[in-house]
Protein backbone atom coordinates (compact mmCIF):
# COMPACT_ATOMS: atom_id res chain seq x y z
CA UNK A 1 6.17 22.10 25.39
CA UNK A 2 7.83 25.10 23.79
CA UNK A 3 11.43 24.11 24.06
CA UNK A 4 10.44 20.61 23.31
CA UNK A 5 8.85 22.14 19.93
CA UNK A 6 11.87 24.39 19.51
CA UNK A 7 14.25 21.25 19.70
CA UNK A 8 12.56 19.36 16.67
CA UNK A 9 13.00 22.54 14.89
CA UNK A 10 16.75 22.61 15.31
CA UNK A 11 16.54 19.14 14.52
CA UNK A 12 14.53 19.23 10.95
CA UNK A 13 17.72 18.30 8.89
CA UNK A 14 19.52 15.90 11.51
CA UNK A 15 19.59 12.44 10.51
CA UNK A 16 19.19 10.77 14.06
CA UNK A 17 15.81 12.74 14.51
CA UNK A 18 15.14 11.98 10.59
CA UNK A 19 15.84 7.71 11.55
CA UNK A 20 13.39 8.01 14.81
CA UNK A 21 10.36 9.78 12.97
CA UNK A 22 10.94 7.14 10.66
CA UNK A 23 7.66 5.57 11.13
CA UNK A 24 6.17 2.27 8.75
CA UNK A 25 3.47 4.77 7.42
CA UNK A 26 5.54 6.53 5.51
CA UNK A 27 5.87 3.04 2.84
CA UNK A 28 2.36 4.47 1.39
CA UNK A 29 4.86 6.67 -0.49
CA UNK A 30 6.29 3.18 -2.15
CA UNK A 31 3.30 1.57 -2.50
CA UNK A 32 1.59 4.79 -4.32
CA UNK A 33 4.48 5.22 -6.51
CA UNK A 34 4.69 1.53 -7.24
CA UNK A 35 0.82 1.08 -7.80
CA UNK A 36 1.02 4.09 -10.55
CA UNK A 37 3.86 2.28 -12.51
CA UNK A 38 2.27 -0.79 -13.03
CA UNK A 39 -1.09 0.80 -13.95
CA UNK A 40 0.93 2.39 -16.49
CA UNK A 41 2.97 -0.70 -17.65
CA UNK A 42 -0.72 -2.63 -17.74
CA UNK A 43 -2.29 0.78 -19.76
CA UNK A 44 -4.83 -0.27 -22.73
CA UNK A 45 -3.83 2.53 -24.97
CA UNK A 46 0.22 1.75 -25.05
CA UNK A 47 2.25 4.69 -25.97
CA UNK A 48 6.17 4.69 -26.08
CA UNK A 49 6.12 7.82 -23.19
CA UNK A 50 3.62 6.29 -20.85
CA UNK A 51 6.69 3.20 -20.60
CA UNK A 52 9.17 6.08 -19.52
CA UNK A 53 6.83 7.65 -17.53
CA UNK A 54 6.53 4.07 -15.81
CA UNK A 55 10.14 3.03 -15.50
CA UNK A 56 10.39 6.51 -14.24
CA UNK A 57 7.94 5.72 -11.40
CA UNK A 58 9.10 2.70 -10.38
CA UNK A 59 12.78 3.78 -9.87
CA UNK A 60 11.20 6.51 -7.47
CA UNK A 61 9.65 3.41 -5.27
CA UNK A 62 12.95 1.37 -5.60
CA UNK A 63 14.59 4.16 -3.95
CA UNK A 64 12.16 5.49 -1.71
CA UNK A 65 11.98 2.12 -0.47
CA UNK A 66 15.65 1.26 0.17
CA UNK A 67 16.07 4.96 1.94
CA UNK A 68 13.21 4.02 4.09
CA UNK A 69 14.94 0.05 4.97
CA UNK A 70 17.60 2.26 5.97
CA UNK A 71 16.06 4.58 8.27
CA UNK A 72 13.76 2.10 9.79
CA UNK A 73 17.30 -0.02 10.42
CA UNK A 74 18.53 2.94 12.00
CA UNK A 75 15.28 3.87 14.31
CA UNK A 76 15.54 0.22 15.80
CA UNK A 77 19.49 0.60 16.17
CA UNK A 78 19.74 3.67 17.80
CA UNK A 79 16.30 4.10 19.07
CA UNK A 80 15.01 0.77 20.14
CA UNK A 81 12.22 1.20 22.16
CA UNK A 82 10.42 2.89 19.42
CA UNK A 83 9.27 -0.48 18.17
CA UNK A 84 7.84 -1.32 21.07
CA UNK A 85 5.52 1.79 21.55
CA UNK A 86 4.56 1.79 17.98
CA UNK A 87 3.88 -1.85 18.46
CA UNK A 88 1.50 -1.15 21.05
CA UNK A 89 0.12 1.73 19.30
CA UNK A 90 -3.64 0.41 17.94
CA UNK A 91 -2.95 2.43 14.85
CA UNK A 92 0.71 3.00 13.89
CA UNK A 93 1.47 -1.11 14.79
CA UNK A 94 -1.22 -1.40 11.33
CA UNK A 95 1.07 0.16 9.10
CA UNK A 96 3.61 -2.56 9.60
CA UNK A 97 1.86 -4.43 6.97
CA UNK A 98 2.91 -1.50 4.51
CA UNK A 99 6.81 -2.78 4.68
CA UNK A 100 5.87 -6.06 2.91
CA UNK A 101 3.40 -4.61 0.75
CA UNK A 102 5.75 -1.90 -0.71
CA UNK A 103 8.20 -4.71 -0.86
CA UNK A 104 5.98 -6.77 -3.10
CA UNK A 105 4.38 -3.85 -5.27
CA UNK A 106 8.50 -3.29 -6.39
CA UNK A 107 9.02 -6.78 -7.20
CA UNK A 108 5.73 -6.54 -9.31
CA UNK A 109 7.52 -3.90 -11.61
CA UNK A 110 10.26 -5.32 -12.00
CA UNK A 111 8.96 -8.51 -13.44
CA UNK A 112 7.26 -6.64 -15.80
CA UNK A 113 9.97 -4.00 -16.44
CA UNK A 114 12.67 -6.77 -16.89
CA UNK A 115 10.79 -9.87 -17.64
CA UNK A 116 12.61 -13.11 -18.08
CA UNK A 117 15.52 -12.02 -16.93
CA UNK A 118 14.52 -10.41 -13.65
CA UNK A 119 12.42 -13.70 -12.74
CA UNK A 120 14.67 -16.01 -11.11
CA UNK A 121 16.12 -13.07 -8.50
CA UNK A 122 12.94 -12.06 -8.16
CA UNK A 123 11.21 -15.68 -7.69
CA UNK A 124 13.62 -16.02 -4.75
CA UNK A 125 12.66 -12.68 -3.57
CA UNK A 126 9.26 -13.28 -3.59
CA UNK A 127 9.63 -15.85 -0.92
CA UNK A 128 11.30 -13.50 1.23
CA UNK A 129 8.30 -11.35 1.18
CA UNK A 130 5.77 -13.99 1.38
CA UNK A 131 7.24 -14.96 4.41
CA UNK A 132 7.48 -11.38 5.54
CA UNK A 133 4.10 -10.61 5.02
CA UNK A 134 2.48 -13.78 7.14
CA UNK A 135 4.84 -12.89 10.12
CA UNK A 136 4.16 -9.36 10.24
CA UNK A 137 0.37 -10.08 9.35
CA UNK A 138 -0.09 -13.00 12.08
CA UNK A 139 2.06 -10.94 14.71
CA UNK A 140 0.56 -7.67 14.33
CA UNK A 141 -3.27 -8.99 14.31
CA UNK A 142 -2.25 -11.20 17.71
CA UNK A 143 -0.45 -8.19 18.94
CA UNK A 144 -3.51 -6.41 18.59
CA UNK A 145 -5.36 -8.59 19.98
CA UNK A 146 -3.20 -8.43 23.50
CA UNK A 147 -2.33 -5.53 23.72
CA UNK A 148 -4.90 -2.73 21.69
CA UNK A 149 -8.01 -1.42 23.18
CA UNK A 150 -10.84 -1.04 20.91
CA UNK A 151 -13.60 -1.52 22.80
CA UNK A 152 -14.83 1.95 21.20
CA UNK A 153 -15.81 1.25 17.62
CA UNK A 154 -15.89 4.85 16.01
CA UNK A 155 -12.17 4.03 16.55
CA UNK A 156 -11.76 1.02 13.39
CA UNK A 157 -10.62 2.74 9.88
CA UNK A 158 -9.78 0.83 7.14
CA UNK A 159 -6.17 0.15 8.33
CA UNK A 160 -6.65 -2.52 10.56
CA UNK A 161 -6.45 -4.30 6.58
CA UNK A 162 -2.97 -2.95 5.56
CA UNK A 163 -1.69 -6.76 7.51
CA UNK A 164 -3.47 -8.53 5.49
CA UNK A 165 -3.11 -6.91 2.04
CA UNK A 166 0.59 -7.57 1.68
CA UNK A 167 -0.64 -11.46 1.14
CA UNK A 168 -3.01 -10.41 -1.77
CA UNK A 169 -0.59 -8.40 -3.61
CA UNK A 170 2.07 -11.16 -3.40
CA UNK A 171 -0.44 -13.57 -5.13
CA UNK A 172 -0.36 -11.30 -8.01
CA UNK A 173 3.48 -10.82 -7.79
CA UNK A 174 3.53 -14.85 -7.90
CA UNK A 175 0.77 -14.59 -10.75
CA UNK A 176 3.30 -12.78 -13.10
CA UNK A 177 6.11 -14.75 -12.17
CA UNK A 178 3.77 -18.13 -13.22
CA UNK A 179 4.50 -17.66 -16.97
CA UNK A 180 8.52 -17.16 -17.14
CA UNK A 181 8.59 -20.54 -14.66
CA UNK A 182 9.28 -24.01 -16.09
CA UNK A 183 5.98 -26.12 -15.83
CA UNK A 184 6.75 -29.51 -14.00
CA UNK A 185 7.63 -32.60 -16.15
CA UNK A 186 4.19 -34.18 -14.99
CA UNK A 187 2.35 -31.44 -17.07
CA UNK A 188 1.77 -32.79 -20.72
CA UNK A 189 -16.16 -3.87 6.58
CA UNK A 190 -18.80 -2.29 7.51
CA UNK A 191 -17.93 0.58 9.94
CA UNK A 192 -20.46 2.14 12.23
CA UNK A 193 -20.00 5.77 11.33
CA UNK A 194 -17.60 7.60 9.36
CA UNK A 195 -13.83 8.07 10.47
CA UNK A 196 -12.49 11.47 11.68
CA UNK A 197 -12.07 14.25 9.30
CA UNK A 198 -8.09 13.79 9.41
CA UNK A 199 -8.43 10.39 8.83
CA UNK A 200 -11.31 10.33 6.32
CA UNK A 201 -9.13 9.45 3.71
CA UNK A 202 -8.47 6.19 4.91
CA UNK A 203 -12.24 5.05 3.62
CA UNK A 204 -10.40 4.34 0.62
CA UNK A 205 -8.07 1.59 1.86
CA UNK A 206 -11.52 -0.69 1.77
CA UNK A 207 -11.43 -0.69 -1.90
CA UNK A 208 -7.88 -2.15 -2.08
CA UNK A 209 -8.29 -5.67 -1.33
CA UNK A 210 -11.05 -6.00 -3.32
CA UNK A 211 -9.51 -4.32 -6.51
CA UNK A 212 -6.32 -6.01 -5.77
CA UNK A 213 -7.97 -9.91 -4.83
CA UNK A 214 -10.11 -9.25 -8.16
CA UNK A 215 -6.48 -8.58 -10.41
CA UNK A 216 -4.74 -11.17 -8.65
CA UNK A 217 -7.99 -14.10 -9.46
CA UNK A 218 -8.02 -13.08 -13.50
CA UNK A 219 -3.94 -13.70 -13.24
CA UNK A 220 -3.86 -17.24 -11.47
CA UNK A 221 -7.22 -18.64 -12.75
CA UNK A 222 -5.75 -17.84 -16.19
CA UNK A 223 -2.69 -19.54 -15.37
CA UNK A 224 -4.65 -22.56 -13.98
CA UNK A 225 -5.95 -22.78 -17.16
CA UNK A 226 -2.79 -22.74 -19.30
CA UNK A 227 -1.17 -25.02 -17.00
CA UNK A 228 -4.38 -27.64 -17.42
CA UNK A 229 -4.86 -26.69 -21.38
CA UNK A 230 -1.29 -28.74 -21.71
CA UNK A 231 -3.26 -32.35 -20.59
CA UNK A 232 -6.73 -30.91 -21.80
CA UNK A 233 -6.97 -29.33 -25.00
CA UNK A 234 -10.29 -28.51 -25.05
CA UNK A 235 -9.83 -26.18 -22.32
CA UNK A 236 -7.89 -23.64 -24.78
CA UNK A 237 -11.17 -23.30 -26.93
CA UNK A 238 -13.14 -23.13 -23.66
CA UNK A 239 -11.68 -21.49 -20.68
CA UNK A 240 -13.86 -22.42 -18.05
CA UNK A 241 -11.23 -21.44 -15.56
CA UNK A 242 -10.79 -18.36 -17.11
CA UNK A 243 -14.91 -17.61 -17.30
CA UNK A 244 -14.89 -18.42 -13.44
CA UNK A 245 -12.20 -15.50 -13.09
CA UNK A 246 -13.91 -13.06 -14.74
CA UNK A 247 -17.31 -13.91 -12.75
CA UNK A 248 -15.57 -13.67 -9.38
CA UNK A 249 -14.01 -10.98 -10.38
CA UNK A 250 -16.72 -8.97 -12.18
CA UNK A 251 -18.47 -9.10 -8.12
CA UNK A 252 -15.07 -7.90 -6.33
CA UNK A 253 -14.70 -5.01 -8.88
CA UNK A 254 -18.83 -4.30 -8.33
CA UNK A 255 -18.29 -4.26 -4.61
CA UNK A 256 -15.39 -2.43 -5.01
CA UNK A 257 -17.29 0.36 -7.14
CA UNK A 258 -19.93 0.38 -4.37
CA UNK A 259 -16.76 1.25 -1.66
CA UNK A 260 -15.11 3.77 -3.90
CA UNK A 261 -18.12 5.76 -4.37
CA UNK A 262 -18.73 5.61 -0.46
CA UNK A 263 -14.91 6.87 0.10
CA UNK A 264 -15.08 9.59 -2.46
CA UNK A 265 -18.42 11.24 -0.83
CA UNK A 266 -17.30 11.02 2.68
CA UNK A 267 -14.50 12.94 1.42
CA UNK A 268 -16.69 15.47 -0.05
CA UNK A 269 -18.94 15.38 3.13
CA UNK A 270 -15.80 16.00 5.28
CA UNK A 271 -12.54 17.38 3.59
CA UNK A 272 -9.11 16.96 5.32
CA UNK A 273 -8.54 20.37 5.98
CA UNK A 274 -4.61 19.65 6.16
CA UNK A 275 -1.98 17.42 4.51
CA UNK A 276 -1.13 14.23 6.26
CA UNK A 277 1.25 11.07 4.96
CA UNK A 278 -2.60 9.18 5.35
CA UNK A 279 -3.40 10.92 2.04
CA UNK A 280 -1.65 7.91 0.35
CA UNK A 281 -4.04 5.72 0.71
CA UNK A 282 -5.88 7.26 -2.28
CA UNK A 283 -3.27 5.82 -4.73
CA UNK A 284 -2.78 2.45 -4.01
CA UNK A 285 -6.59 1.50 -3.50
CA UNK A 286 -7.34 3.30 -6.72
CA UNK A 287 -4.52 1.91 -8.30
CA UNK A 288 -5.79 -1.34 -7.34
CA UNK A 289 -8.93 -1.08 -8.48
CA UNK A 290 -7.70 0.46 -12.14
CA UNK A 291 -5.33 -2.49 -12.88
CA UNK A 292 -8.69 -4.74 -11.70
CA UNK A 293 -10.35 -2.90 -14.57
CA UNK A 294 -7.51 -2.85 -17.04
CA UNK A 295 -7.19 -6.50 -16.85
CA UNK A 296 -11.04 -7.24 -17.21
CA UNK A 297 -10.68 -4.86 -20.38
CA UNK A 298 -7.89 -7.15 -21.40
CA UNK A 299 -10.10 -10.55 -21.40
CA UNK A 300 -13.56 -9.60 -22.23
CA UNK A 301 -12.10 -6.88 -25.03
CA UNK A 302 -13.94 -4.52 -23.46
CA UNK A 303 -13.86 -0.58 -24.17
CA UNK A 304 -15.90 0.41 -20.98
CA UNK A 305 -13.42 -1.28 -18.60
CA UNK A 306 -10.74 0.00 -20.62
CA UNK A 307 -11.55 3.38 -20.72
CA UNK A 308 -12.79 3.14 -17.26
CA UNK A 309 -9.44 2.19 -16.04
CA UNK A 310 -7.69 4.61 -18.08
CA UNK A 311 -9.76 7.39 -16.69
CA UNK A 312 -8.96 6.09 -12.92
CA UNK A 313 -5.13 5.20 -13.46
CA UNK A 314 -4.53 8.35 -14.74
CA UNK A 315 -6.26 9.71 -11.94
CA UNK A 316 -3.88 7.75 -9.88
CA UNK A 317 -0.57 8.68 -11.36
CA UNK A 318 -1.17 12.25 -11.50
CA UNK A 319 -2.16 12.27 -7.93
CA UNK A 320 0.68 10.33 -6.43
CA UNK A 321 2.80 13.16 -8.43
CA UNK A 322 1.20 15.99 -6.44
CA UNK A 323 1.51 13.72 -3.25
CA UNK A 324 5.42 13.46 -4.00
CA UNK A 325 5.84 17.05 -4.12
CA UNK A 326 3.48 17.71 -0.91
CA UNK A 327 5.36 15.03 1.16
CA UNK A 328 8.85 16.32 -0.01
CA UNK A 329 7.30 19.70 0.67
CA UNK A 330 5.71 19.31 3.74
CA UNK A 331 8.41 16.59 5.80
CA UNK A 332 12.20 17.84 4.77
CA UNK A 333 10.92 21.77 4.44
CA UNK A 334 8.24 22.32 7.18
CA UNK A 335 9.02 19.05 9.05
CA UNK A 336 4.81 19.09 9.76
CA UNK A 337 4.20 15.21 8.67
CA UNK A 338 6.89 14.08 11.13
CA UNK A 339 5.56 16.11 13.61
CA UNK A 340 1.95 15.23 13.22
CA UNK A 341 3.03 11.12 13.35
CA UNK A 342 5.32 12.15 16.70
CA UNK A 343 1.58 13.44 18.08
CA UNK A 344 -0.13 11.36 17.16
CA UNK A 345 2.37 8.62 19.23
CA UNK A 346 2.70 11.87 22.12
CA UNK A 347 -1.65 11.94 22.54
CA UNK A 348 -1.24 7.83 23.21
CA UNK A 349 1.56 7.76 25.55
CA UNK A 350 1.50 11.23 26.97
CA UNK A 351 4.52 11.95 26.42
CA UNK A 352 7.35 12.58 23.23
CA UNK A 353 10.80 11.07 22.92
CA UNK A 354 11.67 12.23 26.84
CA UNK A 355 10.74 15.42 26.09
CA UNK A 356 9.02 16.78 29.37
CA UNK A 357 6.19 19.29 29.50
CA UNK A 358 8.36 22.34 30.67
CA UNK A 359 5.22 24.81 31.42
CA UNK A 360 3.52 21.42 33.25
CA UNK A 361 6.90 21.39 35.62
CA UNK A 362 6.98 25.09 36.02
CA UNK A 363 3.98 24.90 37.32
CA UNK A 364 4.54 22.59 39.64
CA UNK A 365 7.18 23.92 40.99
């Protein structure tokens, strides 16, 4: 186990060992990065640095996310049958539903970074990911179905959801893309106790869907209601469709609220007591759940939303700052979150990459 250890050491900077670490967890950088610049592109109180500060965060995810293409491209290519265990790994085969979902959360900025002109490349795009995120969705959820054992249920955490999230942010993607289209011509969980203390972090991933599938029902029903406004004018003095938004949405953000305050004290109750790449799923829940605020600010003109979304996308953005710095820190310096993801894979399989237990041979021998 020592010289196995000793060999990832040597190998902390080389790019072959750097491509088959590569693991689809490590998107929750993209998705937290992407998540803080459109809570500050959607901020109530607009200021001319907060834009910066958001184009700024958002060309962080655009790269992040193309170096990570490229390294997952270069696991499958030189190490193939690393797919195949991580596929059959109940936990790391979840994570494939990051890929689409960081995928979608950049195409989400850049609509509202580059607006009309961005919305054509982007509309095509979009497609690409939608059908993305139903294949990996549909395939992971059957492959888990085959091939996972979870017959033990202190086992679930909330990222048996990261398949099916990538749909729901891609219906807000499509939401902003709505208004830049031309209108046709015919127009006139309840777990059973709480996670590990490592993984306790991961309580917060329940509160994404629900923050994002609130966002993403203000955004079409209001488009459903401009598109019908055209043939009905009396639906632009009363938005009914609009009214039916904010109600379903006003219950998604309440049970949201209810999930957020159980994730935040179970993380008092238990603290990580080190740094993991699962610490990212604080931003993009929360960041979720703030533009879900921000936007019911937006319609009902109200302060509390708006100030409560202000106070929890700030949160959000300085957060996935520190988490930058800690996974730059802690994966090209120390090497520890690679290491920790190869052990986790190593404690499944029992055994690392074809590195053999040299004190378990010894002593058989």
């Amino acid at each position: 186990m020592r010289t196995c250890l000793a060999k990832r050491k040597d190998n902390v900077l080389d790019g072959s060992a750097r491509s088959r670490d590569s693991r689809p967890i490590m998107f929750t950088v993209v998705m937290g990065c992407g998540i803080s610049s459109s809570i500050l592109l959607n901020y109530n109180f607009e200021t001319f640095w907060l834009t910066r500060l958001a184009y700024a965060y958002w060309g962080v995810a655009l790269f992040v996310f193309m170096l990570f293409i490229i390294f997952t491209v270069l696991r499958l290519v030189l190490f193939p049958g690393t797919l195949l265990r991580s596929f059959r790994h109940p936990r790391q085969s979840m994570f494939y539903g990051c890929i689409p979902t960081a995928y979608s959360s950049v195409l989400m900025d850049t609509v509202k970074i580059f607006g009309v002109q961005a919305v054509w490349p982007c509309y095509v795009l979009l497609w690409l990911d939608i059908s993305l995120a139903f294949t990996v969705g549909w395939f992971i959820m059957f492959n888990g179905f085959v091939t996972h054992d979870r017959k033990n249920p202190t086992g679930l955490t909330g990222v048996i959801l990261l398949p099916t999230i990538a749909v729901i942010v891609n219906s807000t993607t499509a939401a902003l893309l709505v208004p830049y289209l031309p209108l046709p011509s015919t127009c006139g969980a309840c777990l059973p106790n709480l996670p590990e203390r490592e993984n306790m972090i991961s309580s917060f991933l329940l509160v994404g869907p629900l923050g994002q599938g609130a966002y993403s029902v203000l955004r079409n029903l209001n488009n459903v209601n401009a598109y019908y406004a055209v043939k009905y004018i009396w639906l632009a003095e009363t938005p009914i469709f609009l009214y039916i938004g904010v109600g379903i949405s006003m219950l998604m953000v309440a049970f949201a609220s209810f999930w957020l305050f159980c994730a935040v004290a179970s993380c008092l109750v238990a603290r990580p007591r080190r740094f993991g790449i699962t610490w990212w799923s604080l931003c993009f829940p929360m960041g979720t759940y703030a533009l879900a605020t921000s936007e019911l600010g937006r319609v009902l003109d109200s302060m509390a939303f708006k100030v409560l979304s202000a106070i929890v996308g700030t949160t959000v953005v300085i957060v996935c700052f520190i988490l930058l710095w800690c996974t730059l820190y802690f994966s090209v310096l120390h090497d520890q979150v690679f290491r920790e993801i190869d052990k986790e894979m190593t404690d499944y399989y029992g055994q690392s990459h074809g590195c053999v237990n040299v004190t378990a041979t010894n002593a058989e021998m």
